[in-house]
Protein backbone atom coordinates (compact mmCIF):
# COMPACT_ATOMS: atom_id res chain seq x y z
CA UNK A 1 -16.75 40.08 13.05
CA UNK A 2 -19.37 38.41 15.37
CA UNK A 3 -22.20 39.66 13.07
CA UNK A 4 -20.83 38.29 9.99
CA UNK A 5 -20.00 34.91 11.80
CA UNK A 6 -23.74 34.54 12.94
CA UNK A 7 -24.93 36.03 9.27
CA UNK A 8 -23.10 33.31 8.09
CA UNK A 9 -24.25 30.41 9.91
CA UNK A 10 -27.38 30.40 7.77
CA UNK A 11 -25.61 29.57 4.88
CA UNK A 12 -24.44 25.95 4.14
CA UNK A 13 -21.31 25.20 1.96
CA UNK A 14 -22.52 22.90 -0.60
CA UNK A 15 -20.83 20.48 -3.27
CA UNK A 16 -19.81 22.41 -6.22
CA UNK A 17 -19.36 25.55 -4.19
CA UNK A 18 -16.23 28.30 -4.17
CA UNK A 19 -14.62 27.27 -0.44
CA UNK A 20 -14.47 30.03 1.39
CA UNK A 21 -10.80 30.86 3.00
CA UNK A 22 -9.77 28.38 5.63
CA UNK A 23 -8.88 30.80 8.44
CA UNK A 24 -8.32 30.40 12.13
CA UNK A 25 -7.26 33.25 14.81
CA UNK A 26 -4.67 30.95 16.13
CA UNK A 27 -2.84 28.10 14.96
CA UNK A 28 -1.38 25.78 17.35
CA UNK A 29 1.75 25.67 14.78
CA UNK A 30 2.09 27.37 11.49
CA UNK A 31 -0.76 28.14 9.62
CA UNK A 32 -1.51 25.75 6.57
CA UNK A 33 -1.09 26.93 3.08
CA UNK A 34 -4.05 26.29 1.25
CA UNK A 35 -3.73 28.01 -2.07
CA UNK A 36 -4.26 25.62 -4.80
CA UNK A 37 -4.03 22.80 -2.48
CA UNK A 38 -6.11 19.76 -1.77
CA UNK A 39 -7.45 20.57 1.25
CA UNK A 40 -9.12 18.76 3.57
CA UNK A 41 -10.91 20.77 6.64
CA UNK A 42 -12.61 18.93 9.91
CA UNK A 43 -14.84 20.95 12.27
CA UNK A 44 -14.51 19.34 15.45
CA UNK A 45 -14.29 20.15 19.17
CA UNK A 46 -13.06 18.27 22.25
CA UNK A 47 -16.50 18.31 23.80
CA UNK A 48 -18.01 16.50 21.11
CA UNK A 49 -18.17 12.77 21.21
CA UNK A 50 -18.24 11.85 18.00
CA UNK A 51 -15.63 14.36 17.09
CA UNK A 52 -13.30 12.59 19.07
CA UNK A 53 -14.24 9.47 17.94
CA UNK A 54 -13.51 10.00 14.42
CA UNK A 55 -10.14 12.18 14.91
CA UNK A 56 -7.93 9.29 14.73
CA UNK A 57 -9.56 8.41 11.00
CA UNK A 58 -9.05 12.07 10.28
CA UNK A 59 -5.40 11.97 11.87
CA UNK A 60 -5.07 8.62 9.90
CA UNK A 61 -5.94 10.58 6.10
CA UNK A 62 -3.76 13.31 6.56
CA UNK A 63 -0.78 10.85 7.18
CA UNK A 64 -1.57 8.79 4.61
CA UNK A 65 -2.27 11.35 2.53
CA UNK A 66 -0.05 14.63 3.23
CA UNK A 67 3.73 13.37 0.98
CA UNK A 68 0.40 13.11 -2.14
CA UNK A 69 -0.03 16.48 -1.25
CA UNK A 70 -3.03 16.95 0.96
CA UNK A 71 -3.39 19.96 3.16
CA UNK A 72 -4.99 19.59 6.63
CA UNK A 73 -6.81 22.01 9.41
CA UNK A 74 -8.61 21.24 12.07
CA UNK A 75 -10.69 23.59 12.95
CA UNK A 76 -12.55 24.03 16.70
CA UNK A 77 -14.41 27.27 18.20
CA UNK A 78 -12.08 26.18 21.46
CA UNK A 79 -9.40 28.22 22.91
CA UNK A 80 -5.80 26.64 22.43
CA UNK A 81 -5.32 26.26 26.06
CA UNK A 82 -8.38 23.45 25.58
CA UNK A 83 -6.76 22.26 22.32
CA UNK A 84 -2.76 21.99 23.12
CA UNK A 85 -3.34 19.11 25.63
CA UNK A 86 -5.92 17.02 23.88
CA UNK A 87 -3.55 17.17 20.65
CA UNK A 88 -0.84 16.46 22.60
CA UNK A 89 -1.96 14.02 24.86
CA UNK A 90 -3.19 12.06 21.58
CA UNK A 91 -0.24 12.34 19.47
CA UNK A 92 -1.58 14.19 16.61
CA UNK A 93 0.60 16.03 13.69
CA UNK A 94 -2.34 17.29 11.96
CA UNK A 95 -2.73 21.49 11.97
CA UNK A 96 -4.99 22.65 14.58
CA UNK A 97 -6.90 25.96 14.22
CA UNK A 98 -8.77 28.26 16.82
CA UNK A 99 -12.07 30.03 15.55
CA UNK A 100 -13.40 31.26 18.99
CA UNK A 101 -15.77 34.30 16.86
CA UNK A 102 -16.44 31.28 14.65
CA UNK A 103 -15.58 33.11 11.18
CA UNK A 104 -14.62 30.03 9.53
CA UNK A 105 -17.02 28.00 10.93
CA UNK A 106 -19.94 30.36 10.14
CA UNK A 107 -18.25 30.88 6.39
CA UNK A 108 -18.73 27.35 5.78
CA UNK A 109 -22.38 27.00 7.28
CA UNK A 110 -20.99 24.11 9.73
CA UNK A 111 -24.36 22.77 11.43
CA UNK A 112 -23.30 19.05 12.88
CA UNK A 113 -19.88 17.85 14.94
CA UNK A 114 -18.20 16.79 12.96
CA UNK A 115 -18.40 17.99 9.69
CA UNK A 116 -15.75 17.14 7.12
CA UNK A 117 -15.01 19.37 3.88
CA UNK A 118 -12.47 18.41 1.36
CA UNK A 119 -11.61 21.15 -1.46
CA UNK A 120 -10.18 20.53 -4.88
CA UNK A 121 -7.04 22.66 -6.06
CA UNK A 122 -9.48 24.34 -7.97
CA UNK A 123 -11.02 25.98 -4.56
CA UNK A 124 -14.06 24.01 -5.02
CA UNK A 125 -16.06 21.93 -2.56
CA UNK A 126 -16.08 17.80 -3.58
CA UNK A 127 -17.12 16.57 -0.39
CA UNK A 128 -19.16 17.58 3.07
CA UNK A 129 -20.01 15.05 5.18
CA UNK A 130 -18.69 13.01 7.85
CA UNK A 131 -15.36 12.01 8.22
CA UNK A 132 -15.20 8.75 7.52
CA UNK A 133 -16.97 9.22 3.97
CA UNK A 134 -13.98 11.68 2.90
CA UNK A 135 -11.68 8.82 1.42
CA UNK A 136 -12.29 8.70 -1.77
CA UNK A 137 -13.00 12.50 -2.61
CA UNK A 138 -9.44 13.41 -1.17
CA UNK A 139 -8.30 10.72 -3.26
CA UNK A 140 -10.50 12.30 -6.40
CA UNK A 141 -9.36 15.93 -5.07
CA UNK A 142 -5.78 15.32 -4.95
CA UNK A 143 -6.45 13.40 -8.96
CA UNK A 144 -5.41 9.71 -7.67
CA UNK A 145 -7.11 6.89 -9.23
CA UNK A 146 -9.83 5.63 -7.78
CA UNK A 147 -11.24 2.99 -10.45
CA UNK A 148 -11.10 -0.85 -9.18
CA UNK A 149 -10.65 -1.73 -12.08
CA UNK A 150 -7.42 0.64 -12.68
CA UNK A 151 -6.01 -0.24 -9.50
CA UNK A 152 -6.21 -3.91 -10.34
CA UNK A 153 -4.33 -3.70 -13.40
CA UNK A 154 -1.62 -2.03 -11.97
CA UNK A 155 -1.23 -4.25 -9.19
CA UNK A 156 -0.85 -7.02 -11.97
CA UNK A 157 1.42 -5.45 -13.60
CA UNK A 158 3.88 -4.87 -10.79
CA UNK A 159 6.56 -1.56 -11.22
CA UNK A 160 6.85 1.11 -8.92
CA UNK A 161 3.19 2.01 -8.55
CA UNK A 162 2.05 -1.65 -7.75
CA UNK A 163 2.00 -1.43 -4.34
CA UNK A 164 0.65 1.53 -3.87
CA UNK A 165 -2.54 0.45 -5.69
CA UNK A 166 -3.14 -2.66 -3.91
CA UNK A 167 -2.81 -0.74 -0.54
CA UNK A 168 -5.46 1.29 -1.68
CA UNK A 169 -7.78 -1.51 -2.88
CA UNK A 170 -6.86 -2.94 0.21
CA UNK A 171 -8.78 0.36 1.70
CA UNK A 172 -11.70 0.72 -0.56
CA UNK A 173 -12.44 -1.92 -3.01
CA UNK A 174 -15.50 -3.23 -3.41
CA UNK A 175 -16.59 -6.39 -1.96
CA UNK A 176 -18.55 -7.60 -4.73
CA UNK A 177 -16.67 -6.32 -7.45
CA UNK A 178 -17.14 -9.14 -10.66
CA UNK A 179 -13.56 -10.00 -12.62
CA UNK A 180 -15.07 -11.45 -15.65
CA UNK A 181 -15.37 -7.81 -17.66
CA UNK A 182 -12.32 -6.47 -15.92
CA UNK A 183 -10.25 -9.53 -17.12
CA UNK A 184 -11.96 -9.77 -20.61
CA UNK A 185 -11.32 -5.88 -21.46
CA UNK A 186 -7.38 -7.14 -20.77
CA UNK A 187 -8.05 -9.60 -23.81
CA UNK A 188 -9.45 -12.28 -21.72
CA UNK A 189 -11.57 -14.77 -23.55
CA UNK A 190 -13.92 -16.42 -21.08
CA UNK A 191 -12.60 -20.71 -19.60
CA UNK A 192 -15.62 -23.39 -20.15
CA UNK A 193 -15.91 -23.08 -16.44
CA UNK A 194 -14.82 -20.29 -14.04
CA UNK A 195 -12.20 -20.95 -11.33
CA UNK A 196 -13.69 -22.65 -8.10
CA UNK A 197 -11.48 -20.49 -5.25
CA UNK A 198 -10.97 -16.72 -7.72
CA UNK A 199 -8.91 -15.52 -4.68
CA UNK A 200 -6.08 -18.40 -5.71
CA UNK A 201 -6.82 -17.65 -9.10
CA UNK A 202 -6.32 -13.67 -9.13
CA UNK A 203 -2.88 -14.52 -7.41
CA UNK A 204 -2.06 -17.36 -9.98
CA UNK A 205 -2.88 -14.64 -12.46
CA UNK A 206 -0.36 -12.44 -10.96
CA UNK A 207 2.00 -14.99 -10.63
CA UNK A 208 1.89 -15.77 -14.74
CA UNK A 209 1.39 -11.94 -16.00
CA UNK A 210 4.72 -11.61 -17.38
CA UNK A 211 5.11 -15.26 -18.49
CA UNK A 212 3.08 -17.28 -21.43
CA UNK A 213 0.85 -18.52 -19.05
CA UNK A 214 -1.19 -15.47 -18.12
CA UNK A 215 -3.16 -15.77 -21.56
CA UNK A 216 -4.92 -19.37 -19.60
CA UNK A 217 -5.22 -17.63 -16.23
CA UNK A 218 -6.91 -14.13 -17.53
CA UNK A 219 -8.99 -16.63 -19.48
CA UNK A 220 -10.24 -18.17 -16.10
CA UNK A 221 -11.06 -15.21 -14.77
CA UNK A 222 -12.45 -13.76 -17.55
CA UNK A 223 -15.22 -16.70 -17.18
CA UNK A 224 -15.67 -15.55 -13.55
CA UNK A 225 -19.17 -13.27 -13.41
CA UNK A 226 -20.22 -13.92 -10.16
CA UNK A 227 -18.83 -11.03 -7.01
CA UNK A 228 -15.93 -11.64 -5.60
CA UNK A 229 -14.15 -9.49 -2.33
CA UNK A 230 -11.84 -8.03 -4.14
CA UNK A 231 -11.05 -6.05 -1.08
CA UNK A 232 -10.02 -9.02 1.10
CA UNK A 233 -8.04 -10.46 -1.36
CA UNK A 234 -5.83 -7.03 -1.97
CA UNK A 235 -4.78 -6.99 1.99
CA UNK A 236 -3.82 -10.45 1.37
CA UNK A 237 -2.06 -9.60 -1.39
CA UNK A 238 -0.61 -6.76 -0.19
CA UNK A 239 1.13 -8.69 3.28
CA UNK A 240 2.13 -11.50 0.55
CA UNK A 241 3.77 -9.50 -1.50
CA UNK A 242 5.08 -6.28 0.06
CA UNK A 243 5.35 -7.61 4.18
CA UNK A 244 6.40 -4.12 5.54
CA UNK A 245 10.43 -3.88 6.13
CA UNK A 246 11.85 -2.71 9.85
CA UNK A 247 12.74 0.94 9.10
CA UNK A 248 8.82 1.38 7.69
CA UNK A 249 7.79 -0.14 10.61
CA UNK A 250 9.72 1.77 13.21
CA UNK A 251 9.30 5.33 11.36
CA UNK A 252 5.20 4.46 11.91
CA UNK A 253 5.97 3.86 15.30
CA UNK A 254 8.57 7.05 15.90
CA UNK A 255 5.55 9.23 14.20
CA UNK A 256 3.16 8.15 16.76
CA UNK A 257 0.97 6.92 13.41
CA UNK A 258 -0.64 4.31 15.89
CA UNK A 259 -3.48 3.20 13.13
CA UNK A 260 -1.43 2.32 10.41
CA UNK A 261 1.01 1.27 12.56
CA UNK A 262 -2.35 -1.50 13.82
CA UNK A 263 -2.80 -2.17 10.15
CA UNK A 264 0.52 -2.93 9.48
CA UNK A 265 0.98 -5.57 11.88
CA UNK A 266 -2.30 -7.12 11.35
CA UNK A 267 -2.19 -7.47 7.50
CA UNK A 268 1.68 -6.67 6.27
CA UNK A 269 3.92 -9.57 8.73
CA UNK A 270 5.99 -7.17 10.40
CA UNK A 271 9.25 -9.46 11.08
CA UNK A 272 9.56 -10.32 15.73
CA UNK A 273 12.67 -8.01 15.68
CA UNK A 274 10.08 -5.08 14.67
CA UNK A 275 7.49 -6.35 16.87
CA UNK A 276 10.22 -6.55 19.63
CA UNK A 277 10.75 -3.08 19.62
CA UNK A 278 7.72 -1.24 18.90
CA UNK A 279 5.88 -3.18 21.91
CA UNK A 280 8.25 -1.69 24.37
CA UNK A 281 7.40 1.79 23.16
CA UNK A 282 5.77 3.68 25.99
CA UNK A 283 3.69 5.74 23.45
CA UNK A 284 2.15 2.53 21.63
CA UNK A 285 1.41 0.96 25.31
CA UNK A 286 -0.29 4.53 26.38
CA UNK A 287 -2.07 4.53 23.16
CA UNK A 288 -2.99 0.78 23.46
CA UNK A 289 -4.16 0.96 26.87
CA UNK A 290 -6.14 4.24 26.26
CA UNK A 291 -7.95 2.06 23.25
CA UNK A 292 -8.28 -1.68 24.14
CA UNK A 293 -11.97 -1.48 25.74
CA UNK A 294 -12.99 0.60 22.73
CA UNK A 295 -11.49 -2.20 20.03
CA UNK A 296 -13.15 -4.84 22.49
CA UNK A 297 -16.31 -3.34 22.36
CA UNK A 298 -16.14 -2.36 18.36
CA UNK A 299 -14.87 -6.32 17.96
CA UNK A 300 -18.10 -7.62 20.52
CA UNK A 301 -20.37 -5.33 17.90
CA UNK A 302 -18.94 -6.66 14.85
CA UNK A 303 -19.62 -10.25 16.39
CA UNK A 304 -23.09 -8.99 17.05
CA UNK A 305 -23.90 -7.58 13.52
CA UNK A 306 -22.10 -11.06 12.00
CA UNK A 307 -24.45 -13.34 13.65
CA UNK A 308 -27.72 -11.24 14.95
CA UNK A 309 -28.25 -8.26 13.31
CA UNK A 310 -26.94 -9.35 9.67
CA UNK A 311 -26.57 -13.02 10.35
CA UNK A 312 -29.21 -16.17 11.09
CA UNK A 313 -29.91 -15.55 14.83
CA UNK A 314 -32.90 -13.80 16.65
CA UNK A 315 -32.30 -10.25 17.29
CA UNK A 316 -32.67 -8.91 21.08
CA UNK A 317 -36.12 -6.63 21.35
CA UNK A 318 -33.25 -4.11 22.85
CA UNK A 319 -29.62 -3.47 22.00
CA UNK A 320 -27.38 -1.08 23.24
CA UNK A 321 -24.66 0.37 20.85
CA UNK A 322 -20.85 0.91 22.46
CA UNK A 323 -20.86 4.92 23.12
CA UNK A 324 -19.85 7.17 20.60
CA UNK A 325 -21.20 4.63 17.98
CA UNK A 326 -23.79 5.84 14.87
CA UNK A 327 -26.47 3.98 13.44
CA UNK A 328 -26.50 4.04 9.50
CA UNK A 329 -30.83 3.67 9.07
CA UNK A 330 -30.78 4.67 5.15
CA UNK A 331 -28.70 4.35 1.77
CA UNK A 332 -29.43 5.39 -1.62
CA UNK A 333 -32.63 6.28 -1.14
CA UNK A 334 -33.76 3.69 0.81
CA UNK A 335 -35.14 2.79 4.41
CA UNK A 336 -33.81 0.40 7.14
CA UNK A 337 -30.85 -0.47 9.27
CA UNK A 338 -27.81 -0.28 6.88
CA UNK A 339 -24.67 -0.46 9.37
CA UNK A 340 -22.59 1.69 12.02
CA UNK A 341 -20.20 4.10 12.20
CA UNK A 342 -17.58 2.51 15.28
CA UNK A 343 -16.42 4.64 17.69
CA UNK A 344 -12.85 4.12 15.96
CA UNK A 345 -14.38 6.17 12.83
CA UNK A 346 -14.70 3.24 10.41
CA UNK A 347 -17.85 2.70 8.74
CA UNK A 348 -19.16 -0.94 8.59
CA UNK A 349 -22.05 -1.47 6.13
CA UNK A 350 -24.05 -4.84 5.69
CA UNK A 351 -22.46 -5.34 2.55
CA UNK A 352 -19.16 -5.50 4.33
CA UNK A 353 -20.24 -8.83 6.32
CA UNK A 354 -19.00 -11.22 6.76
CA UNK A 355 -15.78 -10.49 5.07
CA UNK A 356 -15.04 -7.83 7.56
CA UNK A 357 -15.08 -9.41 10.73
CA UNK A 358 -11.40 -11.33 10.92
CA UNK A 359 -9.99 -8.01 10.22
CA UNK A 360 -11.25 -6.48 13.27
CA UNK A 361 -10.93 -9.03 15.84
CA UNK A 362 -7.36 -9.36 14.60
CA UNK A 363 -6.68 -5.74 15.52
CA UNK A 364 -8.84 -6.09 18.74
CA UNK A 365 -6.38 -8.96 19.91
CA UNK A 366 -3.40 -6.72 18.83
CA UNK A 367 -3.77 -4.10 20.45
CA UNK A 368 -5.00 -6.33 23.82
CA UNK A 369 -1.64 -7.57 23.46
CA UNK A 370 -0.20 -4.02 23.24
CA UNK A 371 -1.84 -3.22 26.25
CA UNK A 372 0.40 -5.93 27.93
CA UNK A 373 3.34 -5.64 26.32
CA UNK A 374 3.19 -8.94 24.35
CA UNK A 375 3.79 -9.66 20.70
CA UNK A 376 0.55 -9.86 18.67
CA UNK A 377 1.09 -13.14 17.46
CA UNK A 378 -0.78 -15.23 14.52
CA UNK A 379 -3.45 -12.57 13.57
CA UNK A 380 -5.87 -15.23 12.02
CA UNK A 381 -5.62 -17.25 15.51
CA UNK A 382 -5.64 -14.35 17.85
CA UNK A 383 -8.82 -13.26 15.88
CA UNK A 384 -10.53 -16.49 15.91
CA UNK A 385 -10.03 -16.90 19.67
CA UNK A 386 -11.15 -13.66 20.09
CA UNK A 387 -14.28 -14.80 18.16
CA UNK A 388 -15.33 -17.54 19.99
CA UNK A 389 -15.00 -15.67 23.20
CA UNK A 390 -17.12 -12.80 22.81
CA UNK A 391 -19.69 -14.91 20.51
CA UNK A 392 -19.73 -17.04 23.99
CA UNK A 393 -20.58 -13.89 26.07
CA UNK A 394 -23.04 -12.49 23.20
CA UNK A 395 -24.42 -15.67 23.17
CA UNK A 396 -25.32 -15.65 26.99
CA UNK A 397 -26.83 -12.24 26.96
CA UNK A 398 -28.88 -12.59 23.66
CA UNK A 399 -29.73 -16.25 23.15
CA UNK A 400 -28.47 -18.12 20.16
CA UNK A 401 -32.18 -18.90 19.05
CA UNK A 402 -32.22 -19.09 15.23
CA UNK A 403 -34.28 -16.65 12.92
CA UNK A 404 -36.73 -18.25 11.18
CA UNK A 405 -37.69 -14.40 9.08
CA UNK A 406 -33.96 -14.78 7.73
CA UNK A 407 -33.75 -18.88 7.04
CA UNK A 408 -36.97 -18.18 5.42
């Protein structure tokens, strides 16, 4: 058994691949059932940083995820007497496997912690990577729709499966995505002039689509043809329109789902009475406390990236990343400092700037307040406060001198 493990590490499960069995010699609960399954497997160990780092992502697909019909294992060459505490000191639901001879882990060819696999029911490999990259193939392996596009039409015209797709462009759509085409395949015939603010006018639009006016407002934006963050609009959308209800609220915070349980109150207006009772939860103030230096320090780097690395001011000859932090230095082919990987799992990408940055000092600020037992409050305050504090501190340590490479 050792022999074939070691055989096996040489080989290296690629992208079109049969998977090989997912198999573990313990489980610390049932074993998964992975026959004709989405699957989705993460090689990970408690010693590794960056493992740890991203579990909470990982934890964060499969519960978003599993009711679709996603299958989970977690799969570490550790003994379950190292496992069982760490899983259930942090909370986590997700299957957790054992592979001490590392069969499984040799099968697969796993050479970097973490490495992420999703399978197709089909039994064939769509995805190896790193976790946070595994999105939208468990989303393709499990046959959602992933087209922007798609998505937006739904959400426009409303039913049961409305909501669903505007939490998932809320996720994943693209910042720069361009309505004009989108709006003209619907029949729109492109305004003299496009809309001045296309966030009000995408929710005027939505507003009118089952009325005689939505012929003039898809006409607006089918004369839009300039980007537009079609992301940040769908999590306004989304708290506008669906604000999350007490019983949703309360069943994130009675599964220990702590992340989307920080999403929720940051962009879905959970009502005080919810609020009142999930900040006197001892496993959201353990949680909380265990994680407010880490969102501090991810919301201090986003500050940094807004105005130094991505923005108009000087960059520091030196910088020192929060730990368990990865430096994106290529893209499609090409060279240069792209974006990091925060030590929450999230990837942040220069193309997400600055759109990005509210959202994460609003969940640094909630979960400060967690930490204390105190309601989050207005997220768009909290966050700005938050903002000009740690700019002030950044600004201190690095100077605010402006870049003349960039303003040139």
């Amino acid at each position: 058994m050792i022999l074939a493990a070691l055989l096996a590490l040489s080989l290296e499960v690629k992208v079109g691949d049969k998977a090989p069995p997912v198999t573990a010699a313990e489980w610390l609960d049932e074993a998964p059932d992975t026959q004709g399954k989405a699957v989705l497997v993460e090689f990970w160990g408690t010693w590794c940083g960056p493992c740890v780092a991203s579990m909470p992502h990982v934890q964060d697909i499969w519960t978003r995820y599993r009711d679709k019909g996603l299958v989970m294992a977690a799969i570490s060459c550790e003994d379950l007497t190292v496992l069982r505490p760490f899983v259930e000191s942090k909370g986590y639901s997700m299957p957790v496997g054992s592979d001490p001879e590392k069969a499984c882990i040799g099968a697969y060819g796993v050479k970097g912690w973490p490495t992420t696999v999703v399978i197709d029911c089909a039994g064939l490999v769509v995805y190896v990577g790193i976790p946070t990259g595994a999105e939208p193939c468990v989303q393709q392996a499990l046959g959602l729709e992933t087209s922007a596009a798609v998505l937006l039409t739904r959400c426009f015209e409303g039913g049961a499966e409305a909501q669903e797709a505007l939490a998932q462009l809320a996720r994943s759509a693209p910042r720069g995505f361009v309505p004009g085409p989108w709006a003209q395949g619907l029949g729109g015939e492109p305004a003299p002039q496009p809309p001045k603010d296309l966030a009000e006018a995408f929710s005027t639009a939505v507003a009118a689509w089952s009325t005689p006016l939505r012929a003039v407002a898809l006409n607006d934006l089918a004369a839009a043809a300039e980007p537009f963050d079609l992301r940040s609009w769908a999590v306004a959308e989304l708290g506008r329109r669906f604000p999350i209800g007490d019983a949703e609220f309360l069943a994130l915070v009675e599964e220990g789902a702590w992340a989307e349980l920080l999403d929720a109150i940051v962009e879905r207006q959970p009502s005080g009475k919810a609020l009142g009772k999930a900040k006197g939860d001892d496993g959201l103030r353990d949680w909380a406390h265990e994680s407010v230096a880490r969102y501090r320090g991810n919301a201090a780097l986003v500050v940094y990236l807004e105005r130094w690395a991505f923005g108009d001011l000087q960059e520091p000859e030196e910088f020192h990343f929060p730990p368990a932090t990865a430096v994106i230095t290529g893209q499609g082919g090409e060279q240069g400092f792209f974006g990091v990987q925060l030590s929450t799992g999230e990837e942040l990408l220069r193309s997400d700037f600055p759109a990005c940055v509210s959202g994460w000092l609003a969940r640094a600020a909630a979960v400060a307040a967690l930490d204390r037992r105190k309601s989050p409050g207005d997220a768009a305050k909290a966050a700005g406060k938050l903002h000009d504090e740690l700019f002030g501190e950044l600004k201190k340590k690095h100077g605010d001198k402006q870049d003349k490479k960039k303003d040139g």
